[in-house]
PDB file of N, CA and C in Angstrom:
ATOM      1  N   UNK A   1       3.043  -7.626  21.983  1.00  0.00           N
ATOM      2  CA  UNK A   1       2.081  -6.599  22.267  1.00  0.00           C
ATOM      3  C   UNK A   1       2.782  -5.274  22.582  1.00  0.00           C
ATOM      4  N   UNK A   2       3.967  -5.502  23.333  1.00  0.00           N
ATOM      5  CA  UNK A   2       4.477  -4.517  23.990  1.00  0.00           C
ATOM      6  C   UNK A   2       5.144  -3.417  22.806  1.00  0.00           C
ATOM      7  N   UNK A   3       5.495  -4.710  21.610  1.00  0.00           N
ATOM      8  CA  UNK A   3       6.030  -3.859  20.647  1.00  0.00           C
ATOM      9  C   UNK A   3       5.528  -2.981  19.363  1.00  0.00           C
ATOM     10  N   UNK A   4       4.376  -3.905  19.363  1.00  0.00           N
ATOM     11  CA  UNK A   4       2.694  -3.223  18.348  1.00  0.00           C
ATOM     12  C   UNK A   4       2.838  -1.891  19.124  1.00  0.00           C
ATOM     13  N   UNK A   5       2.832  -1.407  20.450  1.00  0.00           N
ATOM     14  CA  UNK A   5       2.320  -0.280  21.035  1.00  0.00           C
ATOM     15  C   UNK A   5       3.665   0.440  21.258  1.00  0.00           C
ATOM     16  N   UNK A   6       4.746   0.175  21.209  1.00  0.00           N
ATOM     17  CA  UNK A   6       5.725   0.966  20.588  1.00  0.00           C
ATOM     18  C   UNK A   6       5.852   1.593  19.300  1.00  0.00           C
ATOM     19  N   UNK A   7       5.751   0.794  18.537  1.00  0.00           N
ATOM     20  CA  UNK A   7       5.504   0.992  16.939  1.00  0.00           C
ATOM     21  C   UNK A   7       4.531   2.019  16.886  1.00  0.00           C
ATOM     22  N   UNK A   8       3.591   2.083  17.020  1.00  0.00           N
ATOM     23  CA  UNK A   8       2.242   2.930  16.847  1.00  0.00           C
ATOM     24  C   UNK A   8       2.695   4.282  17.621  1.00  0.00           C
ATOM     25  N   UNK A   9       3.331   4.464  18.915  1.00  0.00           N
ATOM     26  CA  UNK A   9       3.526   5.351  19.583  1.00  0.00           C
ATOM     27  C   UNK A   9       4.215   6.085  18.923  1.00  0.00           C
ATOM     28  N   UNK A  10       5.439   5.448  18.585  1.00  0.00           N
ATOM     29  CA  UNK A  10       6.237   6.286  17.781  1.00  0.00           C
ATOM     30  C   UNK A  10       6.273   7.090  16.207  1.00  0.00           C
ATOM     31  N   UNK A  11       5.346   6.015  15.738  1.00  0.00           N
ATOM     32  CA  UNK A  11       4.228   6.618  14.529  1.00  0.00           C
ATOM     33  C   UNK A  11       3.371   7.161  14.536  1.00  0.00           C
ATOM     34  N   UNK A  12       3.193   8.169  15.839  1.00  0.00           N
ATOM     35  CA  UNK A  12       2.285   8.978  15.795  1.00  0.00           C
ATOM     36  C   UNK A  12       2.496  10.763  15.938  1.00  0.00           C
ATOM     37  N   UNK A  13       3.605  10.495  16.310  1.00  0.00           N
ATOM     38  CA  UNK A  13       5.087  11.968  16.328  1.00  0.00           C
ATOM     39  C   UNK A  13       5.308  12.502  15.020  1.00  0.00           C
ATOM     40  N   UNK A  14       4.479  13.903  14.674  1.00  0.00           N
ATOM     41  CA  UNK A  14       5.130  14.043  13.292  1.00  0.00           C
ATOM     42  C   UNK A  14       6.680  14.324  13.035  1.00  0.00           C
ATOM     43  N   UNK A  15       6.892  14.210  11.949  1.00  0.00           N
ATOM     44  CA  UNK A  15       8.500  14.136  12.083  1.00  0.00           C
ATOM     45  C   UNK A  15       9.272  13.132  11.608  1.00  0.00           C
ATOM     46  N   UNK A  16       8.413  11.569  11.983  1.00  0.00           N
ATOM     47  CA  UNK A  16       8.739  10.687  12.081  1.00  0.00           C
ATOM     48  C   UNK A  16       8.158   9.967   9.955  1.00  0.00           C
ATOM     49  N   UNK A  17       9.476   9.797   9.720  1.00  0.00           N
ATOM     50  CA  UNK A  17       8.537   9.396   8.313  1.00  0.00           C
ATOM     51  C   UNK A  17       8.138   7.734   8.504  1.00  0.00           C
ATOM     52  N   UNK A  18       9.238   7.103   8.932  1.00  0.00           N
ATOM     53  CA  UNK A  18       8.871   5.599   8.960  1.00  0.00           C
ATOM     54  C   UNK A  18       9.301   5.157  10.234  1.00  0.00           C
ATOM     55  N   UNK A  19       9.985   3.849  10.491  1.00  0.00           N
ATOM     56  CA  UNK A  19       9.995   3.065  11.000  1.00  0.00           C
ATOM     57  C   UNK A  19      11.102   1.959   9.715  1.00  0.00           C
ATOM     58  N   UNK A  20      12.702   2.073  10.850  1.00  0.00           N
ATOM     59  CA  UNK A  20      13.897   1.531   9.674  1.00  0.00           C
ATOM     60  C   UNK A  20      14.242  -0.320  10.880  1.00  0.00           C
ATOM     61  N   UNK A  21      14.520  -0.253  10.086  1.00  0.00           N
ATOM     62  CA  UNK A  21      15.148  -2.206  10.409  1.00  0.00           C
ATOM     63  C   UNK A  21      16.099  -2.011  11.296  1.00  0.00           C
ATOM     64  N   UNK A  22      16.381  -2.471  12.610  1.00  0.00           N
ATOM     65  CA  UNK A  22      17.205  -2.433  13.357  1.00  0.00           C
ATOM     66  C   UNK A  22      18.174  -3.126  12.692  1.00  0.00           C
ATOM     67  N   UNK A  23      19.793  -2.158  13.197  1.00  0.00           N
ATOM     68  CA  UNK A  23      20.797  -3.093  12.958  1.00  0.00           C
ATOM     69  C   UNK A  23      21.557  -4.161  13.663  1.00  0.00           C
ATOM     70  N   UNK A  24      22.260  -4.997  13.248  1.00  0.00           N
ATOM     71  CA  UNK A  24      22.688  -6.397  13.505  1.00  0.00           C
ATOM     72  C   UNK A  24      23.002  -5.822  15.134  1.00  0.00           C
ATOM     73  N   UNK A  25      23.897  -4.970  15.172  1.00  0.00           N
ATOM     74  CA  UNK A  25      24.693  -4.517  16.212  1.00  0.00           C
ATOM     75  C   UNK A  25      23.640  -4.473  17.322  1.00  0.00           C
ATOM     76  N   UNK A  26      22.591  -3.283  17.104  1.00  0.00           N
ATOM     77  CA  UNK A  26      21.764  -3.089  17.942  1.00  0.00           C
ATOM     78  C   UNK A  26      20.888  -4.252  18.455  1.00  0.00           C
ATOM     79  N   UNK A  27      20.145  -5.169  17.519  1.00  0.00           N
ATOM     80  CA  UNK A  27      19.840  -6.440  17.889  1.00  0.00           C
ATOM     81  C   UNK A  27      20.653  -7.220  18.843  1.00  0.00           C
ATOM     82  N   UNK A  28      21.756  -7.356  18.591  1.00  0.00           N
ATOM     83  CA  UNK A  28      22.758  -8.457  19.500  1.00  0.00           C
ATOM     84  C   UNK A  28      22.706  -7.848  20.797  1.00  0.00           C
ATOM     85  N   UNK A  29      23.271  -5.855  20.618  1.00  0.00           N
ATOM     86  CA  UNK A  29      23.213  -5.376  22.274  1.00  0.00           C
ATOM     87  C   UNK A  29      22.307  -5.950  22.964  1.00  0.00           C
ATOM     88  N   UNK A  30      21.244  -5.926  22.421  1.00  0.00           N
ATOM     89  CA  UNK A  30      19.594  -6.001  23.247  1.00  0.00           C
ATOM     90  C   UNK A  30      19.376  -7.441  24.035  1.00  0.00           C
ATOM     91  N   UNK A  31      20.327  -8.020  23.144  1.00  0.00           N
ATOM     92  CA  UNK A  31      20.098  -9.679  23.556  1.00  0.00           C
ATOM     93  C   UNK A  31      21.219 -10.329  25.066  1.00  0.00           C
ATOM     94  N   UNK A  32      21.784  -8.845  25.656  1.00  0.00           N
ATOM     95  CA  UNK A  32      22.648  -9.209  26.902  1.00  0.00           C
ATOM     96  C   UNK A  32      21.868  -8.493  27.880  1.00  0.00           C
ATOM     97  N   UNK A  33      20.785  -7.819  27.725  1.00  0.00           N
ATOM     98  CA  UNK A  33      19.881  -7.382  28.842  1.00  0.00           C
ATOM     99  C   UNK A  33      19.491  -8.152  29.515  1.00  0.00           C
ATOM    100  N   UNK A  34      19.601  -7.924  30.732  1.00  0.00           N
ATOM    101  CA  UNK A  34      19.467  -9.586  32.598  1.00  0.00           C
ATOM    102  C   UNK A  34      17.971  -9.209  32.340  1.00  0.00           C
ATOM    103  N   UNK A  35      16.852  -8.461  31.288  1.00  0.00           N
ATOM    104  CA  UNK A  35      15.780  -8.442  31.823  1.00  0.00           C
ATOM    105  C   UNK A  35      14.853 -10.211  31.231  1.00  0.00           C
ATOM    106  N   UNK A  36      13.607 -10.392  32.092  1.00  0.00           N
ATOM    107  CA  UNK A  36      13.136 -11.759  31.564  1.00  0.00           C
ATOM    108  C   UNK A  36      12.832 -12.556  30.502  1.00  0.00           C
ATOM    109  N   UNK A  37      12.131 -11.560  29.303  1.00  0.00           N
ATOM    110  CA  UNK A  37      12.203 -12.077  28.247  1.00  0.00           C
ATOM    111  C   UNK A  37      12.249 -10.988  26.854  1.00  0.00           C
ATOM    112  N   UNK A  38      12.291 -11.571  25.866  1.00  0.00           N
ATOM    113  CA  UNK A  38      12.224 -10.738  24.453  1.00  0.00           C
ATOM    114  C   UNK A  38      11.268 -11.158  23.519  1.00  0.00           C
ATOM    115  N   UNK A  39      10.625  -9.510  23.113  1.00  0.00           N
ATOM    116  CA  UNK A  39       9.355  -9.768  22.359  1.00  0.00           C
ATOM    117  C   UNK A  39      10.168  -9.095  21.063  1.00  0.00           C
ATOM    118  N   UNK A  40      10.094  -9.342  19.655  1.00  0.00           N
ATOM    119  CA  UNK A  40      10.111  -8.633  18.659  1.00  0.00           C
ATOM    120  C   UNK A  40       8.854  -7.985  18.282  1.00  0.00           C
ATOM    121  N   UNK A  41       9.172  -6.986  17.552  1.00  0.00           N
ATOM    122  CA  UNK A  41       8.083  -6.221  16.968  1.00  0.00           C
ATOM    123  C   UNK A  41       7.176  -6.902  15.427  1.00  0.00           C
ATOM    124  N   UNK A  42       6.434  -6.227  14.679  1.00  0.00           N
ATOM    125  CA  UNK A  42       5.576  -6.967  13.671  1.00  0.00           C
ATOM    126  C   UNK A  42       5.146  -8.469  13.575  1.00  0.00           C
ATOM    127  N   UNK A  43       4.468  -8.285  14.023  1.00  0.00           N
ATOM    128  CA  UNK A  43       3.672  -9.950  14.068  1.00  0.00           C
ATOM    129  C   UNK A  43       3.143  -9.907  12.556  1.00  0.00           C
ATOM    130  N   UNK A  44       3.327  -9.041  11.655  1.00  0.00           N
ATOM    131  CA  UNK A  44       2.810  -9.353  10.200  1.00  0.00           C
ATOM    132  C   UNK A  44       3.670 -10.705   9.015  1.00  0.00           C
ATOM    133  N   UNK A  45       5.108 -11.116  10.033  1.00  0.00           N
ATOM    134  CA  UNK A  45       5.162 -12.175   9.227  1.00  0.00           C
ATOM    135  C   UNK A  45       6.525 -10.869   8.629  1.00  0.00           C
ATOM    136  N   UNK A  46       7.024 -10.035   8.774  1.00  0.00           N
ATOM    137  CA  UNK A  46       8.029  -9.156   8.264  1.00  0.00           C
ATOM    138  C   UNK A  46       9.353 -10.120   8.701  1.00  0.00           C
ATOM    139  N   UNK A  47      10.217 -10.129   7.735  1.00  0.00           N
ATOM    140  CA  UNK A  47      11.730 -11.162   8.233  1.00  0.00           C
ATOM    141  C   UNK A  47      12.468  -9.560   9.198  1.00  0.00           C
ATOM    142  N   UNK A  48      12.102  -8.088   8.363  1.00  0.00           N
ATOM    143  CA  UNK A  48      13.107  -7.040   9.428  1.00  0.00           C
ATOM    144  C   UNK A  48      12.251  -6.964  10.628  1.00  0.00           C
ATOM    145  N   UNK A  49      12.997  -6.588  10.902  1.00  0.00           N
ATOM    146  CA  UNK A  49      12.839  -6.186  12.952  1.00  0.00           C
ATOM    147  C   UNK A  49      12.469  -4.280  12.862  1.00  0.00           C
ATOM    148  N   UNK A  50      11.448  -3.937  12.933  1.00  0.00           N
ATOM    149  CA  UNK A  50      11.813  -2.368  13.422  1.00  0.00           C
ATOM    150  C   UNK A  50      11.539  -1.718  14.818  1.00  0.00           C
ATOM    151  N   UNK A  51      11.265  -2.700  15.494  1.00  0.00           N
ATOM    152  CA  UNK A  51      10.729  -2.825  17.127  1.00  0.00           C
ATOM    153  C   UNK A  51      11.632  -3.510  17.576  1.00  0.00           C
ATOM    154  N   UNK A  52      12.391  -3.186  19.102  1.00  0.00           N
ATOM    155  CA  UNK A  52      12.492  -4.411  19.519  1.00  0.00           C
ATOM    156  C   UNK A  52      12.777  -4.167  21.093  1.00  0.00           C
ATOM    157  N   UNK A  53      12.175  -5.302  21.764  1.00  0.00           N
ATOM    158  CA  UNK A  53      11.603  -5.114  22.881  1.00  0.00           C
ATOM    159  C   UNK A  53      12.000  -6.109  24.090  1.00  0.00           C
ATOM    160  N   UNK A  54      12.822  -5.385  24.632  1.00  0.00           N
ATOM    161  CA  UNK A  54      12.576  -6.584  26.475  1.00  0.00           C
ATOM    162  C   UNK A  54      11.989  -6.219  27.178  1.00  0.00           C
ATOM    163  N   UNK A  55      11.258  -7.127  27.816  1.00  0.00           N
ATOM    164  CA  UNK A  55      10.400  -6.975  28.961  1.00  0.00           C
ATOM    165  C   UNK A  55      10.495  -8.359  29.970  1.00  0.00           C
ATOM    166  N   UNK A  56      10.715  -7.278  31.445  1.00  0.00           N
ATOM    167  CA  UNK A  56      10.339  -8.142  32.409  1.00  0.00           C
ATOM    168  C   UNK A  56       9.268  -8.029  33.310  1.00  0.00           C
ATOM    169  N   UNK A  57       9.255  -8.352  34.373  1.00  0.00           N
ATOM    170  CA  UNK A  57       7.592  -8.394  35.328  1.00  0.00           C
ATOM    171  C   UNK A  57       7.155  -6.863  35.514  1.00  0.00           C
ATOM    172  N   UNK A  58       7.999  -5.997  35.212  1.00  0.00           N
ATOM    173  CA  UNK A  58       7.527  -4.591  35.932  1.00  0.00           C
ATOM    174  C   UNK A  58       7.967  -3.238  34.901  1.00  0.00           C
ATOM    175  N   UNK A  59       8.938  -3.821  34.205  1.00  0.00           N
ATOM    176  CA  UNK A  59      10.013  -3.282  33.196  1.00  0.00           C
ATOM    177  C   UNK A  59       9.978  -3.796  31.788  1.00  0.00           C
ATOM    178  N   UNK A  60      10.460  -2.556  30.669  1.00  0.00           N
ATOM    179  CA  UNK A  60      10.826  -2.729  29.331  1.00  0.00           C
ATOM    180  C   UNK A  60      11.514  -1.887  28.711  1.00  0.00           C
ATOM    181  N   UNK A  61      12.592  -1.937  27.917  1.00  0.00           N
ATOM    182  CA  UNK A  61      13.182  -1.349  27.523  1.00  0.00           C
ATOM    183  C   UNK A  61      13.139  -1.495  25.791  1.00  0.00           C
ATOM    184  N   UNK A  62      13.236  -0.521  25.004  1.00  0.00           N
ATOM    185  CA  UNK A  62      12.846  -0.760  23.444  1.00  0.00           C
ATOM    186  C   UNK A  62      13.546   0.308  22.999  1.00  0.00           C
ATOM    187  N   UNK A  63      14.184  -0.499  21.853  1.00  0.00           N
ATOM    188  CA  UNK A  63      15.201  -0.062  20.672  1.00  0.00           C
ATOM    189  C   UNK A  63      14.325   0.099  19.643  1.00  0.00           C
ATOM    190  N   UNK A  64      14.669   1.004  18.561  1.00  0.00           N
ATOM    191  CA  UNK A  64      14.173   1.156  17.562  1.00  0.00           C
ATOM    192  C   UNK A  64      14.913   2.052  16.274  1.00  0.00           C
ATOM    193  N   UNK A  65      14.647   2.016  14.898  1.00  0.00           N
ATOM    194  CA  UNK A  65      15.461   2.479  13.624  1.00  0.00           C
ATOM    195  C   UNK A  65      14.101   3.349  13.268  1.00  0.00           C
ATOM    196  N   UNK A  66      14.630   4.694  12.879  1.00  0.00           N
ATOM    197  CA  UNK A  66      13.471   5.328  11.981  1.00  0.00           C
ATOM    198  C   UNK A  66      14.538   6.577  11.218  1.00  0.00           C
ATOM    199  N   UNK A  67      13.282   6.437  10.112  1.00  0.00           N
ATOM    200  CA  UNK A  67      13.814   8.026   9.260  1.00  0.00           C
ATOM    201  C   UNK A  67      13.036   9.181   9.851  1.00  0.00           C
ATOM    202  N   UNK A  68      13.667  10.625   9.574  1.00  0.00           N
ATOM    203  CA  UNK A  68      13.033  11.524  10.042  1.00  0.00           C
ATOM    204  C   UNK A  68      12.927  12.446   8.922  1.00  0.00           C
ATOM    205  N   UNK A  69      11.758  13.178   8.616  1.00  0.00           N
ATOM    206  CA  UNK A  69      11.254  13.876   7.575  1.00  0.00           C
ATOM    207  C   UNK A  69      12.867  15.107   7.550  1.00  0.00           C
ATOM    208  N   UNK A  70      12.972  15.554   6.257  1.00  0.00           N
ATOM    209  CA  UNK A  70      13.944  16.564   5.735  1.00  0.00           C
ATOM    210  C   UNK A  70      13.611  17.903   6.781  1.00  0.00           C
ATOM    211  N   UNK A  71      14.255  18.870   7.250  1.00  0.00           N
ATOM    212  CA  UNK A  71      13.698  19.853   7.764  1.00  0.00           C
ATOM    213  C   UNK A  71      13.272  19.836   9.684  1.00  0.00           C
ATOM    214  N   UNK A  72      12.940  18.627   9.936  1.00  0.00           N
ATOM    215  CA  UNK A  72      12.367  18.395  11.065  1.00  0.00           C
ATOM    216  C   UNK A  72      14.130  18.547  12.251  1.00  0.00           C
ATOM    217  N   UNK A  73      13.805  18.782  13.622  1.00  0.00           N
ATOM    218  CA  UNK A  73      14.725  19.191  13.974  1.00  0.00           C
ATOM    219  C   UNK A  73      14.621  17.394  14.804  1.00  0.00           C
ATOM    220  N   UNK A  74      15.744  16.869  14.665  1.00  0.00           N
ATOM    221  CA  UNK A  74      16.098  15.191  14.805  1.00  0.00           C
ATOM    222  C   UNK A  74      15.877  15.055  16.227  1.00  0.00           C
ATOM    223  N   UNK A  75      16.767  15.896  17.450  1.00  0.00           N
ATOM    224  CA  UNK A  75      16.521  15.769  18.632  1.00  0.00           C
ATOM    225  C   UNK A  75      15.491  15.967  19.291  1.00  0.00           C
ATOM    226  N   UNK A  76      14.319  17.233  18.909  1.00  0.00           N
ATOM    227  CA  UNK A  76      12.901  16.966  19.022  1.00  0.00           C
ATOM    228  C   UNK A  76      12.119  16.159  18.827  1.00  0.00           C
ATOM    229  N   UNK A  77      11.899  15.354  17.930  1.00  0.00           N
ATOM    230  CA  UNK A  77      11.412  14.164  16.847  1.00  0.00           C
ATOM    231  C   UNK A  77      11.325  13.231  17.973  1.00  0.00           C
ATOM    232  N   UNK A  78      13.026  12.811  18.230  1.00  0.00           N
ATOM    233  CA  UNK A  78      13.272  11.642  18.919  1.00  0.00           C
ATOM    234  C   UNK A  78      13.282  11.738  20.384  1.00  0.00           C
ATOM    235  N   UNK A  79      13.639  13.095  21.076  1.00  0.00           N
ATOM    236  CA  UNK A  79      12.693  13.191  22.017  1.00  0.00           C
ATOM    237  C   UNK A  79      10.883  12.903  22.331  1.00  0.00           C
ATOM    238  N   UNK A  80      10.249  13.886  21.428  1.00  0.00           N
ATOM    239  CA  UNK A  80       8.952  13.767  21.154  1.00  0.00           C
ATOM    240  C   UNK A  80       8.094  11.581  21.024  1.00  0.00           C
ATOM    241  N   UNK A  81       9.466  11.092  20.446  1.00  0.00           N
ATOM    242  CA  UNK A  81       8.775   9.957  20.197  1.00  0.00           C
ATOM    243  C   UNK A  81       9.253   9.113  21.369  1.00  0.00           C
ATOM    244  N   UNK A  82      10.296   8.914  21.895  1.00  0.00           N
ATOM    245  CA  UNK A  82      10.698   8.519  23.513  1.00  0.00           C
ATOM    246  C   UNK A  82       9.820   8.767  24.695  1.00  0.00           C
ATOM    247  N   UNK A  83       9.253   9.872  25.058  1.00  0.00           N
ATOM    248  CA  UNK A  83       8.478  10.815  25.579  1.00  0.00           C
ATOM    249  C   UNK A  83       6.443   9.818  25.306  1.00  0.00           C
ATOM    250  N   UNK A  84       6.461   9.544  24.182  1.00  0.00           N
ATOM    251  CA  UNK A  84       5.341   9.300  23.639  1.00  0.00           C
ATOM    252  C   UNK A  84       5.029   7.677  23.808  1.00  0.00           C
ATOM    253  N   UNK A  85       5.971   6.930  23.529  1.00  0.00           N
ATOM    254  CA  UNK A  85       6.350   5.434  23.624  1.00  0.00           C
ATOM    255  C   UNK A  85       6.256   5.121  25.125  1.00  0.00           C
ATOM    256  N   UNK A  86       7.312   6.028  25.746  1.00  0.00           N
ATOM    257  CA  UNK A  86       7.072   5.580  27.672  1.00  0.00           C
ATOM    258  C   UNK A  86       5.713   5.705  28.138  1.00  0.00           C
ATOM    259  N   UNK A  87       4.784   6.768  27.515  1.00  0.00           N
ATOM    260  CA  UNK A  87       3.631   7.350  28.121  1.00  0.00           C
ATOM    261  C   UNK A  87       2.528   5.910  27.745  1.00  0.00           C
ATOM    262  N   UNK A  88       2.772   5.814  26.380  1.00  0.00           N
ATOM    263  CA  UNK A  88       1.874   4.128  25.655  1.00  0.00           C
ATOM    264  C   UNK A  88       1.862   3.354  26.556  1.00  0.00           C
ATOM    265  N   UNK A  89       3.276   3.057  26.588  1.00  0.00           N
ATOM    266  CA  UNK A  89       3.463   1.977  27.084  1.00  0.00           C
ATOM    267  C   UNK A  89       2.895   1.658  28.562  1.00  0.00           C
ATOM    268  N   UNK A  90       3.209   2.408  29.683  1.00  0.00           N
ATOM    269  CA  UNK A  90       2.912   3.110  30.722  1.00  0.00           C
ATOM    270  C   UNK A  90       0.865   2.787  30.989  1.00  0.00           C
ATOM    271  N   UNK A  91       0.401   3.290  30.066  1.00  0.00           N
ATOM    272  CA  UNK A  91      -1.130   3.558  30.209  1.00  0.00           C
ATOM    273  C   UNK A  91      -1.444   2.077  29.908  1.00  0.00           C
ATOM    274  N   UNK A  92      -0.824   1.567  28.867  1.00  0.00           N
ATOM    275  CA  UNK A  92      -1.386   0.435  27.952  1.00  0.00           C
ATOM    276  C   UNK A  92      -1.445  -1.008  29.252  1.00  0.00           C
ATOM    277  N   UNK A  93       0.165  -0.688  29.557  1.00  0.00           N
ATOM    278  CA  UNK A  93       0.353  -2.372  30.508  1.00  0.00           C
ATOM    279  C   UNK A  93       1.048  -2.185  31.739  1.00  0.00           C
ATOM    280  N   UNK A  94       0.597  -1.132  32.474  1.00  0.00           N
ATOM    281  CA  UNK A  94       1.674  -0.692  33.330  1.00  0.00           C
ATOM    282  C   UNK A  94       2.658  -0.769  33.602  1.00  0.00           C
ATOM    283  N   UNK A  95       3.803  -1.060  32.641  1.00  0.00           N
ATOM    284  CA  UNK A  95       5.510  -1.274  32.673  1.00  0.00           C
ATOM    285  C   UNK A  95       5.903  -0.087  32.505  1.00  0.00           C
ATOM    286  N   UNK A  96       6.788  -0.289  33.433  1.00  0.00           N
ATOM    287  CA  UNK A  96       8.109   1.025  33.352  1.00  0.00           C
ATOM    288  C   UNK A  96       8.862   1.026  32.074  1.00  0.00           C
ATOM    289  N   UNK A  97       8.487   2.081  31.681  1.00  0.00           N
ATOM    290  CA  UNK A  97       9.879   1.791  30.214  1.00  0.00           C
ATOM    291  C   UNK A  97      11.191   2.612  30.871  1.00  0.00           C
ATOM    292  N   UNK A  98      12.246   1.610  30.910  1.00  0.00           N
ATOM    293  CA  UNK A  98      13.364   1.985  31.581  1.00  0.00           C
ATOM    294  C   UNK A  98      14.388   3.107  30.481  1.00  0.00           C
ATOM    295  N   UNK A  99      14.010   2.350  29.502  1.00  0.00           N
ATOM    296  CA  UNK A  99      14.886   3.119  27.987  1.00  0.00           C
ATOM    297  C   UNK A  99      14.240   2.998  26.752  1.00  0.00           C
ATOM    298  N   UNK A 100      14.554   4.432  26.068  1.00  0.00           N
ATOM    299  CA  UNK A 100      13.822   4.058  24.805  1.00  0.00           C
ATOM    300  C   UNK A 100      15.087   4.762  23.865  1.00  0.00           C
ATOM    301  N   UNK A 101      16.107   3.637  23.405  1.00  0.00           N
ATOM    302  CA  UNK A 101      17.366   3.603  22.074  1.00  0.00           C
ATOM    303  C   UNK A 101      16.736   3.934  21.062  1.00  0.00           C
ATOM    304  N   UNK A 102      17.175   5.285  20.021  1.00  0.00           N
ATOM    305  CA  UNK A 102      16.656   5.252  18.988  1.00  0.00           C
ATOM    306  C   UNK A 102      17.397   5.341  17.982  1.00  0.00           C
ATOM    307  N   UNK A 103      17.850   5.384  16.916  1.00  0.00           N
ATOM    308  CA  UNK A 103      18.249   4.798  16.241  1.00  0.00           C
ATOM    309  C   UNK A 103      18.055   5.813  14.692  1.00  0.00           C
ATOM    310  N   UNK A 104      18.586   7.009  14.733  1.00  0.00           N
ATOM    311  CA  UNK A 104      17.936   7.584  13.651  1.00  0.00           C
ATOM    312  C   UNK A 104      18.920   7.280  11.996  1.00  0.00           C
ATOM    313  N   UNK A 105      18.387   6.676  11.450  1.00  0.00           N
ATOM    314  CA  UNK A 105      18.994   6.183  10.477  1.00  0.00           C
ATOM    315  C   UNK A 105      18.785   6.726   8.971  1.00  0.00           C
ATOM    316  N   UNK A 106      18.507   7.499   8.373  1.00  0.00           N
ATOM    317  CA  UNK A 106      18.106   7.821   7.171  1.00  0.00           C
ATOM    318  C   UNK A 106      16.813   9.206   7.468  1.00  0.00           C
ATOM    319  N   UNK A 107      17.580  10.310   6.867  1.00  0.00           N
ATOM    320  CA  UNK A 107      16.551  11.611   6.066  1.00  0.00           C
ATOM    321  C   UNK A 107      15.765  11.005   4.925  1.00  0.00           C
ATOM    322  N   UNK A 108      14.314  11.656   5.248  1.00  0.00           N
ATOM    323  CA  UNK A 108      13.402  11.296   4.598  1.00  0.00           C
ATOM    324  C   UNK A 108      13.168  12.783   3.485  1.00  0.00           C
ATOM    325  N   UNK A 109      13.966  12.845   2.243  1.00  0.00           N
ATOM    326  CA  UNK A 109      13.609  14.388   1.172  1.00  0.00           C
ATOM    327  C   UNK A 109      12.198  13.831   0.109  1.00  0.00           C
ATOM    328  N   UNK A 110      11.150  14.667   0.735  1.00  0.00           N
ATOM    329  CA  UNK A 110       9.580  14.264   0.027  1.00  0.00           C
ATOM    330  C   UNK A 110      10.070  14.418  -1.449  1.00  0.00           C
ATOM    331  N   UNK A 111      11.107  15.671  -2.032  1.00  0.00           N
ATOM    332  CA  UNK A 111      10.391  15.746  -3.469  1.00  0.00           C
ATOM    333  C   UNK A 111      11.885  14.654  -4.639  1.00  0.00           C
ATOM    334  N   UNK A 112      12.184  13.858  -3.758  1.00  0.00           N
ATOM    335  CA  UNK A 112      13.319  13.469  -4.177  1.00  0.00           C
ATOM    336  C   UNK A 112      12.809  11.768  -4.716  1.00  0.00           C
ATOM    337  N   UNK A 113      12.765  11.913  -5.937  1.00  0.00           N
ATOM    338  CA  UNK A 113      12.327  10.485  -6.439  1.00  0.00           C
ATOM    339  C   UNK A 113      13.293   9.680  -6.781  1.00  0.00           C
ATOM    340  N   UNK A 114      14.888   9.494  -6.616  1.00  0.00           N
ATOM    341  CA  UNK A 114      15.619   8.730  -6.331  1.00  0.00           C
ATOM    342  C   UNK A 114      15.711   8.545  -4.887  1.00  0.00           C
ATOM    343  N   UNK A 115      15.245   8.289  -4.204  1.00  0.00           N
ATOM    344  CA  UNK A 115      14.953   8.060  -2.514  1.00  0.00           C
ATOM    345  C   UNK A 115      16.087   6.846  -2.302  1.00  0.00           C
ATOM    346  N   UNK A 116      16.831   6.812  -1.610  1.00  0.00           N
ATOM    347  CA  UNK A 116      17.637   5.700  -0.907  1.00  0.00           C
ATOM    348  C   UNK A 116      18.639   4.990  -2.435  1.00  0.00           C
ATOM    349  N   UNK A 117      18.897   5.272  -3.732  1.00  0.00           N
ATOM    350  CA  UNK A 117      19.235   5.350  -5.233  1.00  0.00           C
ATOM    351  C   UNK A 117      20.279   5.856  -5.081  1.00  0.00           C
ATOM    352  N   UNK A 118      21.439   5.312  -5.551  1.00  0.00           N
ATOM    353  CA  UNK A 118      22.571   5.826  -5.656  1.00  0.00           C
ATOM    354  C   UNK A 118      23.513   5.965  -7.311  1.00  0.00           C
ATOM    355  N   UNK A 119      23.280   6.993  -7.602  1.00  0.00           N
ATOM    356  CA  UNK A 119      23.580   7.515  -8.664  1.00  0.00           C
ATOM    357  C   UNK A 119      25.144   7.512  -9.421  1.00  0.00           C
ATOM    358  N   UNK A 120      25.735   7.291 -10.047  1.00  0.00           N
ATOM    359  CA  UNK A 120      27.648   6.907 -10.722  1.00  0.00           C
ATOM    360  C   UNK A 120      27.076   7.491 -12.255  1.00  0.00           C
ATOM    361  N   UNK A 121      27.942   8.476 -12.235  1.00  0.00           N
ATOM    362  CA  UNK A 121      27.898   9.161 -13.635  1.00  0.00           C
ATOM    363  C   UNK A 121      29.506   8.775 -14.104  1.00  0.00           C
TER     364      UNK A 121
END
């Protein structure tokens, strides 16, 4: 639940084009946190992770991978969506979000139709 309302929070920041797959690295960090338990994000049955979430009785902390639109200024964005996620979270289930890791992984260029395509001439 905790991570549905991360996801959404942070997809609601323009700026933000998607929502990227956490990496191996970042997954494993997450998994030495003393907090009580771990929720992953997408309950749709997705094998990637783009949420990911500990939570204990009072506390949560959430990692996350996203692209950010071409043009957009990155540290606003990911401020703006940190900022937005604590506030969710906060209203939604009254947990403290202690940290919100983000993870900016890939420019999003709208008029570029080789997107993520890597080109060898």
């Amino acid at each position: 639940m905790v991570a549905k309302i991360a996801d959404m929070a942070a997809r609601e920041i323009p700026g933000v084009h998607d929502l990227t797959p956490l990496s191996t690295s970042k997954m494993l960090s997450g998994m030495a946190s003393g907090l009580a338990s771990r929720v992953t994000g997408s309950g749709s049955g997705q094998a990637t992770q783009v949420v990911d979430v500990v939570v204990g009785e009072i506390e949560a902390a959430v990692d996350l991978g996203m692209s950010v639109d071409y043009g957009e200024n990155i540290p606003q964005v990911a401020d703006a969506v940190r900022s937005n996620i604590i506030g969710r979270v906060r209203a939604m289930t009254g947990l403290i979000v202690k940290e919100v890791n983000i993870d900016v992984t890939d420019l999003y260029f709208p008029n570029s139709e080789n997107q993520g395509k890597t080109q060898v001439q």
